[in-house]
Every structure is written in structure tokens, then in C-alpha cells.
N, C-alpha and C. Protein backbone atom coordinates (compact mmCIF):
# COMPACT_ATOMS: atom_id res chain seq x y z
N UNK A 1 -13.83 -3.52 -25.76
CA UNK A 1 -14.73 -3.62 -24.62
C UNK A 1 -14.50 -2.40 -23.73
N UNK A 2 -15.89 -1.28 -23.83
CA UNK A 2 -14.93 -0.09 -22.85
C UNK A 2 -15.97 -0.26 -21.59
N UNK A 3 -17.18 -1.00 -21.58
CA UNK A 3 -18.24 -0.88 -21.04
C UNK A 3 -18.23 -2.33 -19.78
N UNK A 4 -18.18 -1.85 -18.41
CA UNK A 4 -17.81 -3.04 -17.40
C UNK A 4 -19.72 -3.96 -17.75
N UNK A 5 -19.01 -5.20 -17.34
CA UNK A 5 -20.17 -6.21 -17.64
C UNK A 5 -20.39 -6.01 -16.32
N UNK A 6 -21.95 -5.92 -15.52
CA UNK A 6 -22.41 -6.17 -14.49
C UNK A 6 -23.14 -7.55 -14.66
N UNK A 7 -22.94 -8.59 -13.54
CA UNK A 7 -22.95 -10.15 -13.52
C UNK A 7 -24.47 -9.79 -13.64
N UNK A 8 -25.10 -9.36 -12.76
CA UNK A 8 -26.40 -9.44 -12.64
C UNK A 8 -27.20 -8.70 -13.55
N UNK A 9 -26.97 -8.05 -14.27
CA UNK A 9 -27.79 -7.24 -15.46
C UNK A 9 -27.84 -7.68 -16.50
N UNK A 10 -26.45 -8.46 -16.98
CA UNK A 10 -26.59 -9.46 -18.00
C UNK A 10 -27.04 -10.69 -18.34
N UNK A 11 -26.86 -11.53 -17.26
CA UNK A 11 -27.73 -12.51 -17.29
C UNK A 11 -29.37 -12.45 -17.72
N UNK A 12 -30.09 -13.22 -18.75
CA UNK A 12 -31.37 -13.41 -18.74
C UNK A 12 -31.74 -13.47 -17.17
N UNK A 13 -33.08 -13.11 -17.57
CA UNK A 13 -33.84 -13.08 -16.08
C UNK A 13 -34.34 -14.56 -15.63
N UNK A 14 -34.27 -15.70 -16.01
CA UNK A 14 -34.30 -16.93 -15.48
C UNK A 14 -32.92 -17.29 -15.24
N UNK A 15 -32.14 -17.32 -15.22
CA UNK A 15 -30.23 -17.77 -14.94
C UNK A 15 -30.70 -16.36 -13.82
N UNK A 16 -30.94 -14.83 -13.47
CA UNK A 16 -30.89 -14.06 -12.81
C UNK A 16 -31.60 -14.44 -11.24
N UNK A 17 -32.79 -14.91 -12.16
CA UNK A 17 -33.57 -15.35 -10.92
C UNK A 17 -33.36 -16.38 -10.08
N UNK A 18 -33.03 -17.71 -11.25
CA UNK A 18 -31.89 -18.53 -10.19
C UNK A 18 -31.39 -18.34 -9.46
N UNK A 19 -30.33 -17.70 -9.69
CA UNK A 19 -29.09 -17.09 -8.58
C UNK A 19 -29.39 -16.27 -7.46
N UNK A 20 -30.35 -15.92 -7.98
CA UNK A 20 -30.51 -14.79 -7.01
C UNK A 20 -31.43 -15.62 -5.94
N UNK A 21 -31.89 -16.83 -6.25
CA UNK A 21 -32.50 -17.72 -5.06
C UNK A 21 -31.51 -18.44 -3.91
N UNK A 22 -30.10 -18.02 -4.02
CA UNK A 22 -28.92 -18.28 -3.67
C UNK A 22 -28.19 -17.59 -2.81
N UNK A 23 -28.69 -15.98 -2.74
CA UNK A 23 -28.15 -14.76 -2.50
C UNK A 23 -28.75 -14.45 -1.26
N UNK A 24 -27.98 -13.64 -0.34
CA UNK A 24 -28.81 -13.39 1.29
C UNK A 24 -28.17 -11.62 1.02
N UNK A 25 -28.89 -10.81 1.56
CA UNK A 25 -28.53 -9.24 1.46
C UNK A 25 -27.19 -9.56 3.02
N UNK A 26 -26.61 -8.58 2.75
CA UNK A 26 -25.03 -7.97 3.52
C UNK A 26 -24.66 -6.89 3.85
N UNK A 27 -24.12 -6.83 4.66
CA UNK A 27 -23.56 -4.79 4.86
C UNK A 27 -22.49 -5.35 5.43
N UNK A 28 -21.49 -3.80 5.15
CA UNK A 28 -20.20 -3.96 5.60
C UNK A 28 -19.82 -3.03 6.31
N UNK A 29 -19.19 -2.68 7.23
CA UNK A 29 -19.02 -1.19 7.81
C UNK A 29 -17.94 -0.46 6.82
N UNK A 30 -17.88 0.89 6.82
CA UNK A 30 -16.58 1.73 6.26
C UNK A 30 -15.20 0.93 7.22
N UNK A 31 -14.68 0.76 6.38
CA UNK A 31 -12.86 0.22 7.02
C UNK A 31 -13.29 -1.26 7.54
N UNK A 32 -14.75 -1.97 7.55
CA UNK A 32 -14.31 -3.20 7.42
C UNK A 32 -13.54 -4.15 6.61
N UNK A 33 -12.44 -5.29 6.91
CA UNK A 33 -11.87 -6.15 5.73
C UNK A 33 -13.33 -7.20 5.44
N UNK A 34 -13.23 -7.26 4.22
CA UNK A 34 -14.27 -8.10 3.49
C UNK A 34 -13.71 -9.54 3.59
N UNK A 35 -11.84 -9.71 3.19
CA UNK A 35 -11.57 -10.96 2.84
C UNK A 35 -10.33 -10.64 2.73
N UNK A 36 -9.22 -11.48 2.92
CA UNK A 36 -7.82 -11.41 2.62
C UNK A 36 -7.01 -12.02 2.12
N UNK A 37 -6.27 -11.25 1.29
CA UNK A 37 -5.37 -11.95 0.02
C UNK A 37 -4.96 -13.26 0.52
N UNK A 38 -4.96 -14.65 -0.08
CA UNK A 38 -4.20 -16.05 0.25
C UNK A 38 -5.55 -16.67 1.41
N UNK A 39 -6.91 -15.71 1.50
CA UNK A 39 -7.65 -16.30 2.40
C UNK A 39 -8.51 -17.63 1.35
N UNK A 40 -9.49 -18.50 1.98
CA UNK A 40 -10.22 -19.37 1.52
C UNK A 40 -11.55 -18.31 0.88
N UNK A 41 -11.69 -18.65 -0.37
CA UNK A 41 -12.37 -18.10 -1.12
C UNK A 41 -13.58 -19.05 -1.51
N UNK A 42 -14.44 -18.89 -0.80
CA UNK A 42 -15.91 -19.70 -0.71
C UNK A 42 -17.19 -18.80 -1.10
N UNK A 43 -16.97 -17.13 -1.47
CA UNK A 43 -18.34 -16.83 -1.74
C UNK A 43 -18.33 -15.75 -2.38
N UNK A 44 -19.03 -14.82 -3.19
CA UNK A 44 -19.03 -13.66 -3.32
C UNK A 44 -20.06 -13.15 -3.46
N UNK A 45 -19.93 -11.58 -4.14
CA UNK A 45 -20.85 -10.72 -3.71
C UNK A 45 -20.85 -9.33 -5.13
N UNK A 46 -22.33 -9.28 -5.41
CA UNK A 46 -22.36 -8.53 -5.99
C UNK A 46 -23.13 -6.82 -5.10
N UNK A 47 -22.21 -5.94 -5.84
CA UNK A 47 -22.47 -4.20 -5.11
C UNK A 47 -23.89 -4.10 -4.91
N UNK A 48 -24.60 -3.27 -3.75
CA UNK A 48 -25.92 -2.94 -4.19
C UNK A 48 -25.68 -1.34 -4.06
N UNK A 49 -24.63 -1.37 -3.07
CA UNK A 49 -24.20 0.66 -2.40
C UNK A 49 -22.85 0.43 -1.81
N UNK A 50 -22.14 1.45 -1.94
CA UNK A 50 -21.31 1.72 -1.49
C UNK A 50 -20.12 1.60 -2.33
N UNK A 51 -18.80 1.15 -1.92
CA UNK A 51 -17.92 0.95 -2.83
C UNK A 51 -16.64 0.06 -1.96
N UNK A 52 -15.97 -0.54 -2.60
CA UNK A 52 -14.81 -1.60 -1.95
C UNK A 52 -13.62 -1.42 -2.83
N UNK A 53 -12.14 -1.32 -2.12
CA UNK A 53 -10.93 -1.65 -2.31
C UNK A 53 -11.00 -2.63 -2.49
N UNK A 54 -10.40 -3.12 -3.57
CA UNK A 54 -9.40 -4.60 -3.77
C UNK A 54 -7.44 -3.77 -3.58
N UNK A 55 -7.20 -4.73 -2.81
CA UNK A 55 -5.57 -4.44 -2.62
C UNK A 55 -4.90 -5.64 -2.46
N UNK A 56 -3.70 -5.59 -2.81
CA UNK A 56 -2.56 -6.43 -2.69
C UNK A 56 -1.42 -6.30 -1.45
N UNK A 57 -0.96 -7.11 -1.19
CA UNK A 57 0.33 -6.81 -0.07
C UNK A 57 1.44 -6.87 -1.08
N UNK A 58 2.29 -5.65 -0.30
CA UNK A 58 3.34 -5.21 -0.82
C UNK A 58 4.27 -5.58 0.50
N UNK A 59 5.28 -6.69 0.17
CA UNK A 59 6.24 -7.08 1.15
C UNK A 59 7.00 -5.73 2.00
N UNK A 60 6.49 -5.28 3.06
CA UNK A 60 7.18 -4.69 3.86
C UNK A 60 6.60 -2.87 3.56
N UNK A 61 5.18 -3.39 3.04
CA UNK A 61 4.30 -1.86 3.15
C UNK A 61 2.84 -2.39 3.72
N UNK A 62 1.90 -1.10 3.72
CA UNK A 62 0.90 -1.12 3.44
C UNK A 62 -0.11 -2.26 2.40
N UNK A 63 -1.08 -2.71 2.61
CA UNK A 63 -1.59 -2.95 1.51
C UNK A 63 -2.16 -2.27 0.16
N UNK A 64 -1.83 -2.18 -1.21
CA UNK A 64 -1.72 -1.38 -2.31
C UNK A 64 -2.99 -1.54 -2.72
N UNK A 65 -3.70 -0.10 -2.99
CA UNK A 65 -5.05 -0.40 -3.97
C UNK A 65 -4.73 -0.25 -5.39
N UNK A 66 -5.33 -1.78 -5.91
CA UNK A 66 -5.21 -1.84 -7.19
C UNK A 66 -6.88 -1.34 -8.20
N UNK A 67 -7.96 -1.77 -7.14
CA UNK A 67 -9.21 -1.15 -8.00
C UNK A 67 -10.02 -0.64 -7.41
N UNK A 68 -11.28 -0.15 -7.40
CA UNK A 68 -11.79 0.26 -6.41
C UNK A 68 -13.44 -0.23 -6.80
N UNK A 69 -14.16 -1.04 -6.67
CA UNK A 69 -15.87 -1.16 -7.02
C UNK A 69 -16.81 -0.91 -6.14
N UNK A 70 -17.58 -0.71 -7.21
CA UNK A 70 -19.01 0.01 -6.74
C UNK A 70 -20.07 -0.75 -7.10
N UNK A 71 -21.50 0.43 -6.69
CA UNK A 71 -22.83 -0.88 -7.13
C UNK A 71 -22.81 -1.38 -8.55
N UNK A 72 -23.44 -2.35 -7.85
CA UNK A 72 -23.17 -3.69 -9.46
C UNK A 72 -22.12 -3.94 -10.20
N UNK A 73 -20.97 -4.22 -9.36
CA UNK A 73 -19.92 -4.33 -9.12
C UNK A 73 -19.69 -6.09 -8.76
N UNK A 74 -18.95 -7.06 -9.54
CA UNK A 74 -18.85 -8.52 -8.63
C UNK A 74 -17.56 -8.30 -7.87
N UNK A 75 -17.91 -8.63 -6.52
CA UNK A 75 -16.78 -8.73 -5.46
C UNK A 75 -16.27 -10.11 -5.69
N UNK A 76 -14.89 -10.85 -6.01
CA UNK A 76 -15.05 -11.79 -5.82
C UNK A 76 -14.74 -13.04 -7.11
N UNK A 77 -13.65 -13.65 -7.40
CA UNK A 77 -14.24 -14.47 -8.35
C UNK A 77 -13.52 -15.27 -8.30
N UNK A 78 -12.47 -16.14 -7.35
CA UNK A 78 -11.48 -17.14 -6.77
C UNK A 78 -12.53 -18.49 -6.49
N UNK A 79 -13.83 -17.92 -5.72
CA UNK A 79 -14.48 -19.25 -5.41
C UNK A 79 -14.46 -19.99 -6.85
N UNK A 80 -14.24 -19.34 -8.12
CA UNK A 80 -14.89 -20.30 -8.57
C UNK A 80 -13.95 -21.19 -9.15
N UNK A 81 -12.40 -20.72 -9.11
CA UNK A 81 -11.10 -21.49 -9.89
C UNK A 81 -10.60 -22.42 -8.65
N UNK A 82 -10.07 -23.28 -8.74
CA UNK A 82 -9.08 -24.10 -7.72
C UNK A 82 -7.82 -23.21 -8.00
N UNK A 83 -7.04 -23.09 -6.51
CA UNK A 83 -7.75 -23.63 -5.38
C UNK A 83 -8.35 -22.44 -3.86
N UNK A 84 -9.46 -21.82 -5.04
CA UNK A 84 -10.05 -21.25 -4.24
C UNK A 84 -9.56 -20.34 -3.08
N UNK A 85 -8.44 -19.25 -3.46
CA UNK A 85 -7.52 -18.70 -2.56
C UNK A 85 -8.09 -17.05 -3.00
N UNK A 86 -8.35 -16.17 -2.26
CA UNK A 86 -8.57 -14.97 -2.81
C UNK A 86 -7.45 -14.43 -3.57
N UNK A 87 -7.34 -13.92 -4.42
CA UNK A 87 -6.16 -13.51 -5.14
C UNK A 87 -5.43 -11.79 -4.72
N UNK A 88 -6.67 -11.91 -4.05
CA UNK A 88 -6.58 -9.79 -3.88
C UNK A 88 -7.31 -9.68 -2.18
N UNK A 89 -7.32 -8.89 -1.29
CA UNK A 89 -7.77 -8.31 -0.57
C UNK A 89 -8.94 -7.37 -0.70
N UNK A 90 -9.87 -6.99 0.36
CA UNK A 90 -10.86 -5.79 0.05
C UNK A 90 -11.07 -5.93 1.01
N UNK A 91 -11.40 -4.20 1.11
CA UNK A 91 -12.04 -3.23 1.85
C UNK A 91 -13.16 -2.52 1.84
N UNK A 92 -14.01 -2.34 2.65
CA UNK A 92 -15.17 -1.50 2.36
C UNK A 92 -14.86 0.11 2.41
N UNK A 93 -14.67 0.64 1.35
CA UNK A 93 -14.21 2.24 1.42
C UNK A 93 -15.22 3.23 2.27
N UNK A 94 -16.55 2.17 1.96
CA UNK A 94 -17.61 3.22 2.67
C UNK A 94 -18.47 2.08 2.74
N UNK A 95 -19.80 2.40 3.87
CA UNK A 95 -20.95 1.39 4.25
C UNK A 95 -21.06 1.03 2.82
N UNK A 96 -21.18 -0.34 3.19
CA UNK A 96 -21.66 -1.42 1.75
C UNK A 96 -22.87 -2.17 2.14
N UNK A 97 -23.78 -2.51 0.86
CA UNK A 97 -24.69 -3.53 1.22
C UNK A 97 -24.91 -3.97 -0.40
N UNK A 98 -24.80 -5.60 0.25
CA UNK A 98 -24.76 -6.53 -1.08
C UNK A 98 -25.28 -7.80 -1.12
N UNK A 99 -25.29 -8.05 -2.29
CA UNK A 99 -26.06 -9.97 -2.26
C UNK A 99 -24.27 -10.85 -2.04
N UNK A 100 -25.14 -12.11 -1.28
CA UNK A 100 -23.74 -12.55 -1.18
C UNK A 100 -24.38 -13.81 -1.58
N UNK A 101 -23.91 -14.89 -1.98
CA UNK A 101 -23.56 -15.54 -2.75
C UNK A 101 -22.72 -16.64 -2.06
N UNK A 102 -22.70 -18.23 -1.60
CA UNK A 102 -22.04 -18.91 -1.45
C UNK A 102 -21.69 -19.67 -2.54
N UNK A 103 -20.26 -19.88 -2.54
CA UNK A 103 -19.74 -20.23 -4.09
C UNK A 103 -19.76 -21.65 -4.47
N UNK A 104 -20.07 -23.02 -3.30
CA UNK A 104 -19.73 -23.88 -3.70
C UNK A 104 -21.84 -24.24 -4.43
N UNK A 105 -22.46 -23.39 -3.70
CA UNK A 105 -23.72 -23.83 -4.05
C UNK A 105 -24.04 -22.78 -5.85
N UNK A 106 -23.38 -22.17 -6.03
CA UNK A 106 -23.42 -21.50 -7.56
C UNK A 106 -22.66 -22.51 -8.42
N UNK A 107 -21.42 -22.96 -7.60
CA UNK A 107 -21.12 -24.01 -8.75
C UNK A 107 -21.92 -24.86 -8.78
N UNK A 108 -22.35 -25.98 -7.49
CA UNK A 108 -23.32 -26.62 -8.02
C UNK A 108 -24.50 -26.64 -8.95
N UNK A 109 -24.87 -25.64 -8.88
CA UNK A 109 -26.05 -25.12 -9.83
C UNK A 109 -25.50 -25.00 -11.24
N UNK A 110 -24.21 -24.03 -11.36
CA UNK A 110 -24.11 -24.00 -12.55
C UNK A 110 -23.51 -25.76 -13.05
N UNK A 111 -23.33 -26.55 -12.50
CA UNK A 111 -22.64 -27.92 -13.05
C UNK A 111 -24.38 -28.39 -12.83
N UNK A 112 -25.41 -28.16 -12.34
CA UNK A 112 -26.94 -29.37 -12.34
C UNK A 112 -27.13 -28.40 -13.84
N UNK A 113 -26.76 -27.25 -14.41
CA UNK A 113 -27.91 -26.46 -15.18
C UNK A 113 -26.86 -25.95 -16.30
N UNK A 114 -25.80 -26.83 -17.08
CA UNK A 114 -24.99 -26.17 -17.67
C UNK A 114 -25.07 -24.92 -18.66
N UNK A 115 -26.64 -25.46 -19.33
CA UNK A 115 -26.08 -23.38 -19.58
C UNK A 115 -26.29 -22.23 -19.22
N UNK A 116 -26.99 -22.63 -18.08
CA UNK A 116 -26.99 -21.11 -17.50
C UNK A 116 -25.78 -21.30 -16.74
N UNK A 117 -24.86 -22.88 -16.34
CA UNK A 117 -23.46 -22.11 -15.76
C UNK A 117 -22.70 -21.30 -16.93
N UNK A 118 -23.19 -21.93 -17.97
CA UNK A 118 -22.04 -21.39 -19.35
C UNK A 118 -22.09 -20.01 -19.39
N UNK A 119 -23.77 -19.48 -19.01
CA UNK A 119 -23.81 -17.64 -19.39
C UNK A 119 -23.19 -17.24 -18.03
N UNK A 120 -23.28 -17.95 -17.12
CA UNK A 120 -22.13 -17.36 -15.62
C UNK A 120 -20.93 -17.17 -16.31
N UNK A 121 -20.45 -18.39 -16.03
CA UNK A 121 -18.79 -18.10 -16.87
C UNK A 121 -18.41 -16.87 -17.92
N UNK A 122 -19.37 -17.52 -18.96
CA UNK A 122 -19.07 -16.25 -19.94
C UNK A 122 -19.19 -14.70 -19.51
N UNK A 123 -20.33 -14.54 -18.58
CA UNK A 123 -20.04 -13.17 -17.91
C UNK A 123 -18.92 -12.77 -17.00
N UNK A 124 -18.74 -13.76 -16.00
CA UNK A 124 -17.17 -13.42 -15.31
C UNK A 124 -16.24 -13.54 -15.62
N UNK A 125 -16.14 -14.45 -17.10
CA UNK A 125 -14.86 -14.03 -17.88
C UNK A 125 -14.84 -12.60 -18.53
N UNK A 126 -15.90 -11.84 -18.99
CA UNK A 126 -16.22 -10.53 -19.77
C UNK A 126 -15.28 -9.81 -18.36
N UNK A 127 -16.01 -10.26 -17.30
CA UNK A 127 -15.61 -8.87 -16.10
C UNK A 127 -14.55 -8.86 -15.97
N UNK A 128 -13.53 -10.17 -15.66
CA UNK A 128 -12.41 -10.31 -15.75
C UNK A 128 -11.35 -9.88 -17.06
N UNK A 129 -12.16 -9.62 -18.18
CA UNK A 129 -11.27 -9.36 -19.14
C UNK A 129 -11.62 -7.53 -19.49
N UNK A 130 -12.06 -7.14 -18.95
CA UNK A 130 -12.34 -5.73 -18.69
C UNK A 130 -11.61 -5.15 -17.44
N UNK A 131 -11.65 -5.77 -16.32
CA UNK A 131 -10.71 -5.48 -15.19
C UNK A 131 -9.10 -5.21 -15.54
N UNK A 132 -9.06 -6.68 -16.73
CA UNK A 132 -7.33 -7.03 -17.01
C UNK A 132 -7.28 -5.46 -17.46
N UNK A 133 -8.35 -5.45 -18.42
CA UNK A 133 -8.02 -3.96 -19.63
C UNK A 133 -7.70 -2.49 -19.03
N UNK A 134 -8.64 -2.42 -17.95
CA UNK A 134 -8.39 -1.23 -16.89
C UNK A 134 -7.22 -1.20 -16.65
N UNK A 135 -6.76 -2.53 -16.15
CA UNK A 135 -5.20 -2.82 -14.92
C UNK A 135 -4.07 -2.38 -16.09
N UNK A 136 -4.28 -2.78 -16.97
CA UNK A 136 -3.15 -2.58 -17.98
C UNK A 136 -3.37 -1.09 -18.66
N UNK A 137 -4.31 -0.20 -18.64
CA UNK A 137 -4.21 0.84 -18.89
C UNK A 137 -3.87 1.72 -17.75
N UNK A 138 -3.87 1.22 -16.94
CA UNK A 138 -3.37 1.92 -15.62
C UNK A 138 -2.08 1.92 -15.40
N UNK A 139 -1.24 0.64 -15.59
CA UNK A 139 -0.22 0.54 -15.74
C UNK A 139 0.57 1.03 -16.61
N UNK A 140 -0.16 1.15 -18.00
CA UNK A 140 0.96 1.76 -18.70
C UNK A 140 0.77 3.49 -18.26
N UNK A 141 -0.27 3.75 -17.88
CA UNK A 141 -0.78 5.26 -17.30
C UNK A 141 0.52 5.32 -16.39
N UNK A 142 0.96 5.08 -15.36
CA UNK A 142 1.98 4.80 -14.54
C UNK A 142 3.30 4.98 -15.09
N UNK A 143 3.89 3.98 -15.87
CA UNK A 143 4.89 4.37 -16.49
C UNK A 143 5.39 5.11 -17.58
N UNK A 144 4.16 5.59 -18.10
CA UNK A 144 4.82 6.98 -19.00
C UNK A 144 4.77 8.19 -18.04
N UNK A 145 3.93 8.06 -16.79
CA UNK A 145 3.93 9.58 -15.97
C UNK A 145 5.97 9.23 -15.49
N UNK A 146 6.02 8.06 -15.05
CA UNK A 146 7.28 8.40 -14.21
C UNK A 146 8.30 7.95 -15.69
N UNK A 147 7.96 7.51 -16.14
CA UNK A 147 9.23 7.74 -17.91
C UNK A 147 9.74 9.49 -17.99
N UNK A 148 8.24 10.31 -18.24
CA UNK A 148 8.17 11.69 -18.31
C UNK A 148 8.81 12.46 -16.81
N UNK A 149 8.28 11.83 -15.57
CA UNK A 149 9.28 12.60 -14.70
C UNK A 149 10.61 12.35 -14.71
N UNK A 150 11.16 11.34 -15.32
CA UNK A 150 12.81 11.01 -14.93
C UNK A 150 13.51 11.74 -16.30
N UNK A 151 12.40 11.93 -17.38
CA UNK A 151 13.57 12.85 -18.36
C UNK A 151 13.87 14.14 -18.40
């Protein structure tokens, strides 16, 4: 998988159009927080412009950027696991504007309409298993640079 799944491009256009009857447009300022790590995770949001940090807290630093997304990009994907805790932080790196999405009314939908929840799922598992793939090529990117500086 080298190619990121965008939620909204893949979906058929009836599961698209659904959802998207769900969705209200958003903007974010540059250096606004979107949401914070351990916060209540009730909604998300797919990119239309701009781009967002996801970061982590690092006990007794800064918060760490682990990815960075852009348009057509899903912000977001805690609403949909219990118990609904953001797992990551974000930032708006620059003006953003996006569909947002309240999460308990997508689940509902996807539990009244199971297979178009099934092609949800199956797409935010794709994104999620493309994210993992990045994170772990990054990581090992990481430790062969500092393997190679310490010899």
C-alpha cells in the first residue's frame, strides 16, 4: 500500500453523499489547537486546505510532531473506537478549512445502514494502516540515521 486512502474519494458516491449530509464546512486559524491528546473525541474532519500537526506529549517537553495532513486528509479517528479519547493532538500548521463531521451521528448511520458503515470502516482501517506504514518507516528512518551517527 504506497498510495494514502482519502475517506471521501473512495467511498461510492451514495455512502459519499450520505455523509456528506452530516458534514458542516470549518476553518481553523494558523497555530490554532484543533483537539488534545486524552481530550473527548466526538467528531472529525476531513482536509479541504491547508494542513494540520498531529503531535504527542512528551513528559517534560514540547509537544512532538508525529505527522503532518493535508487536503483530503481524515483528521480524526478515536470518535469512532471506545472510549473515544483522542489518541494524538493537532494543530493547524496553516489556515484550514474542512468538513466536520459529528461522530456519534456517523456511527449512527453507519449501525441504521450497515454497509455503507462496512465501506466506512474498511476505508479508515486502509488510512490507518497506511499511517502505521509511514510511522514505521519513519522510525526505522530515525534509527539507522542515529545507528550511523554513533559509529
Amino acid at each position: 500500500m504506497t498510495i494514502a486512502t482519502r475517506l471521501l474519494t473512495v467511498l461510492p458516491a451514495p455512502d459519499r453523499e450520505r455523509l456528506m449530509e452530516l458534514a458542516r464546512e470549518v476553518s481553523f486559524e494558523q497555530d490554532s489547537r484543533i483537539f488534545e491528546e486524552g481530550g473527548t473525541a466526538d467528531r472529525f474532519w476531513v482536509l479541504r486546505s491547508g494542513s494540520v500537526s498531529l503531535d504527542i506529549t512528551v513528559p517534560g517537553r514540547r509537544p512532538v510532531a508525529v505527522a503532518t495532513l493535508g487536503p483530503g486528509d481524515l483528521l480524526g479517528w478515536s470518535w469512532l473506537f471506545a472510549p473515544h479519547r483522542w489518541d494524538f493532538g493537532a494543530e493547524a500548521f496553516s489556515p484550514v478549512r474542512a468538513y466536520e463531521f459529528d461522530g456519534a451521528a456517523v456511527r449512527e448511520l453507519c449501525e441504521s445502514e450497515p454497509a455503507l458503515g462496512l465501506r466506512v470502516v474498511r476505508a479508515i482501517t486502509e488510512i490507518l494502516a497506511h499511517r502505521l506504514q509511514a510511522t514505521r518507516a519513519k522510525l526505522l528512518d530515525q534509527y539507522a540515521a542515529r545507528r550511523a551517527a554513533s559509529s
